[in-house]
Protein backbone atom coordinates (compact mmCIF):
# COMPACT_ATOMS: atom_id res chain seq x y z
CA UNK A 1 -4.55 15.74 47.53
CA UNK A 2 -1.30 14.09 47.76
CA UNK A 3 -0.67 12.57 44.10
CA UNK A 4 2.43 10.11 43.52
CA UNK A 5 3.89 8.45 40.31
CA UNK A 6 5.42 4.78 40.50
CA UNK A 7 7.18 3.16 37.78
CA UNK A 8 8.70 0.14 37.25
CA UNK A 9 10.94 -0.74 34.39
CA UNK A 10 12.38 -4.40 33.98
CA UNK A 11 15.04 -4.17 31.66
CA UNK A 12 15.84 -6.65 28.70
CA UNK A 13 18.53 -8.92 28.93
CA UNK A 14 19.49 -9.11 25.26
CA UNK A 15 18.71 -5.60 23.33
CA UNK A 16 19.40 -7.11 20.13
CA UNK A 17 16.13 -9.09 20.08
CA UNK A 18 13.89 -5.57 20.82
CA UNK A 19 11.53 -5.34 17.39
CA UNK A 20 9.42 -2.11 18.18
CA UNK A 21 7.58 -2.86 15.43
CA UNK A 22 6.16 -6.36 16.92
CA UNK A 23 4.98 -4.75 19.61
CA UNK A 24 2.14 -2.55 18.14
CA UNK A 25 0.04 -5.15 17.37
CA UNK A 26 0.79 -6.92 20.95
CA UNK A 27 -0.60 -3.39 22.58
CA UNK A 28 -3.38 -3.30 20.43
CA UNK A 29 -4.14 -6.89 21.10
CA UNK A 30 -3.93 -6.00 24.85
CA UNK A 31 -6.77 -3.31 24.18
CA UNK A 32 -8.93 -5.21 22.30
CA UNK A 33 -8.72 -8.75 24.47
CA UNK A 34 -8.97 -6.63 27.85
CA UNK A 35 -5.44 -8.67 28.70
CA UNK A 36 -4.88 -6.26 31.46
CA UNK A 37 -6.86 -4.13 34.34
CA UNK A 38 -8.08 -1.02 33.94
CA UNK A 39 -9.16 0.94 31.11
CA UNK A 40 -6.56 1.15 28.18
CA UNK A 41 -7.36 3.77 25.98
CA UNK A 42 -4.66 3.91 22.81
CA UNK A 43 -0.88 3.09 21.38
CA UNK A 44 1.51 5.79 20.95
CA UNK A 45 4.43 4.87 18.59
CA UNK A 46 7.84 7.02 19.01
CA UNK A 47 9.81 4.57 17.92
CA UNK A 48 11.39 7.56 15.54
CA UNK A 49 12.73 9.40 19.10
CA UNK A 50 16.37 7.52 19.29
CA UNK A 51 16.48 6.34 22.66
CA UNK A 52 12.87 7.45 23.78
CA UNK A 53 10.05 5.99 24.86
CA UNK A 54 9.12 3.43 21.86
CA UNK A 55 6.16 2.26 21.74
CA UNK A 56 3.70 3.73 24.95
CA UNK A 57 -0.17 1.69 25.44
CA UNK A 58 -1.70 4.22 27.11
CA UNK A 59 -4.35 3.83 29.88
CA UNK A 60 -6.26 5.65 32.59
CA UNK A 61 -4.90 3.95 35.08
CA UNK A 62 -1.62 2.75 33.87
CA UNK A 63 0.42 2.92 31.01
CA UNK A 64 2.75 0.01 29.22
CA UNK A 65 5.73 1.02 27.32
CA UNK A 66 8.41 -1.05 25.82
CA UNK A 67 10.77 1.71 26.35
CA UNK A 68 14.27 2.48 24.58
CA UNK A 69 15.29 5.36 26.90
CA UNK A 70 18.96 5.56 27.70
CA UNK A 71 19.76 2.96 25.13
CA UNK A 72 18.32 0.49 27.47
CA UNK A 73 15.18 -1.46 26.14
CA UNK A 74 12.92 -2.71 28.55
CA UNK A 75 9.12 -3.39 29.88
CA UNK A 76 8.11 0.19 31.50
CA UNK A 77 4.84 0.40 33.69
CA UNK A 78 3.97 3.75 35.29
């Protein structure tokens, strides 16, 4: 079995208007409204790991992250 990993980050223009903690309750709304395919399964909040992966929506398929790594916020799907 040949497994790969693909992820796609599109990065935010302006940093200064990244507010981890508005995005919990868009992840959870995601979850609960079925906003996306496949089966998402739970929020992960690191938003205390400086320049990590902020806030992760975790899935079986995919996951969703508005990630902070390198200092450089963006939309993260993997």
């Amino acid at each position: 079995m040949n497994l790969h990993r693909i992820s796609v980050k599109y990065f935010v223009t302006d940093p200064t208007v990244v507010n981890l903690d508005e995005i919990v309750p868009v992840f959870h709304r995601w979850i609960q409204n079925q906003s996306v395919e496949g089966f998402l399964i739970d929020v992960a909040d690191y938003k205390h790991v400086c320049q990590g992966p902020g806030v992760v929506l975790i899935g079986h398929e995919a996951d969703y992250a508005l990630d902070m790594t390198g200092g450089r916020p963006g939309l993260l799907y993997s």
